[in-house]
Every structure is written in C-alpha cells, then in structure tokens.
Protein backbone atom coordinates (compact mmCIF):
# COMPACT_ATOMS: atom_id res chain seq x y z
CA UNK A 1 162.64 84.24 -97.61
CA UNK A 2 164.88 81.57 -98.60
CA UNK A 3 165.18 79.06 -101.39
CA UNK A 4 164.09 76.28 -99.93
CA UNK A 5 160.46 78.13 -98.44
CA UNK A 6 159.83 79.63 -101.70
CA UNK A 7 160.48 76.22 -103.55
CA UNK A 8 158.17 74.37 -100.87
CA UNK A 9 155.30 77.77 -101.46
CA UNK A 10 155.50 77.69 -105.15
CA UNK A 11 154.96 73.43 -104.74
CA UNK A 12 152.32 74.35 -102.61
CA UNK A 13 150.61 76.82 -105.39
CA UNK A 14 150.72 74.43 -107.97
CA UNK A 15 148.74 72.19 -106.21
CA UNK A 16 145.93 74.81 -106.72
CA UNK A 17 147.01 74.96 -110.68
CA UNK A 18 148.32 77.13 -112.62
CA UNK A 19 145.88 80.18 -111.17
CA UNK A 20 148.30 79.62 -107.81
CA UNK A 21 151.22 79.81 -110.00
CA UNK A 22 150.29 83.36 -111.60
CA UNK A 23 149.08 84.78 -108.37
CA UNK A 24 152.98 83.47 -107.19
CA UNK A 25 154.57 85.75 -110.09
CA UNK A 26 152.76 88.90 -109.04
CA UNK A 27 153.28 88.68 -105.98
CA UNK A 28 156.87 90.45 -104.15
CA UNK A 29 159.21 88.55 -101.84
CA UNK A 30 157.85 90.33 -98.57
CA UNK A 31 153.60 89.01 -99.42
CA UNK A 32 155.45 85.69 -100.72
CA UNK A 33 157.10 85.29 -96.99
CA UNK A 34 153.85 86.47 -95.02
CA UNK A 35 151.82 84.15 -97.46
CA UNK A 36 154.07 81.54 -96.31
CA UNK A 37 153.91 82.16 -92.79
CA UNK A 38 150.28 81.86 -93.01
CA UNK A 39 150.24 78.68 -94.67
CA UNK A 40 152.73 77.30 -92.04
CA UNK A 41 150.65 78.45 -88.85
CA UNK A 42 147.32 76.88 -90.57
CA UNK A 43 149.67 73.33 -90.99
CA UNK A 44 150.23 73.45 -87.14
CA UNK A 45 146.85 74.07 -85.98
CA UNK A 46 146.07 70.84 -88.09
C-alpha cells in the first residue's frame, strides 16, 4: 500500500471520528490495503 492510499484511508477514517482512527492503528498493512480496496470499489458503483 502506498503513501498516498494510506494518507487518503486514514482521511477517510477520520471522517467517522476518532473510533475510525483507532480501528486504523490496529489494523496491519495487508487489512489496511483490502479495507481500501473495498472502499474504492463501493466509490465506483456510486
């Protein structure tokens, strides 16, 4: 995952407060990236 997705994920968490951000901080770089993926395909089915 780079910089720049986990930058625009952790943005994405705080919109959903600081529970978004703690989840973030447990979680390990390979959930982070399919977290993100997720996120993305729900955005293009929009």
């Amino acid at each position: 995952m780079g910089q720049a997705e986990r930058k625009h994920l952790m943005e994405w968490l705080l919109l959903i407060g600081s529970y978004g951000r703690d989840f973030l901080n447990r979680q390990t770089d390979e959930e982070l990236e399919r977290l993100y993926n997720l996120q993305i395909k729900g955005m293009n089915k929009e």
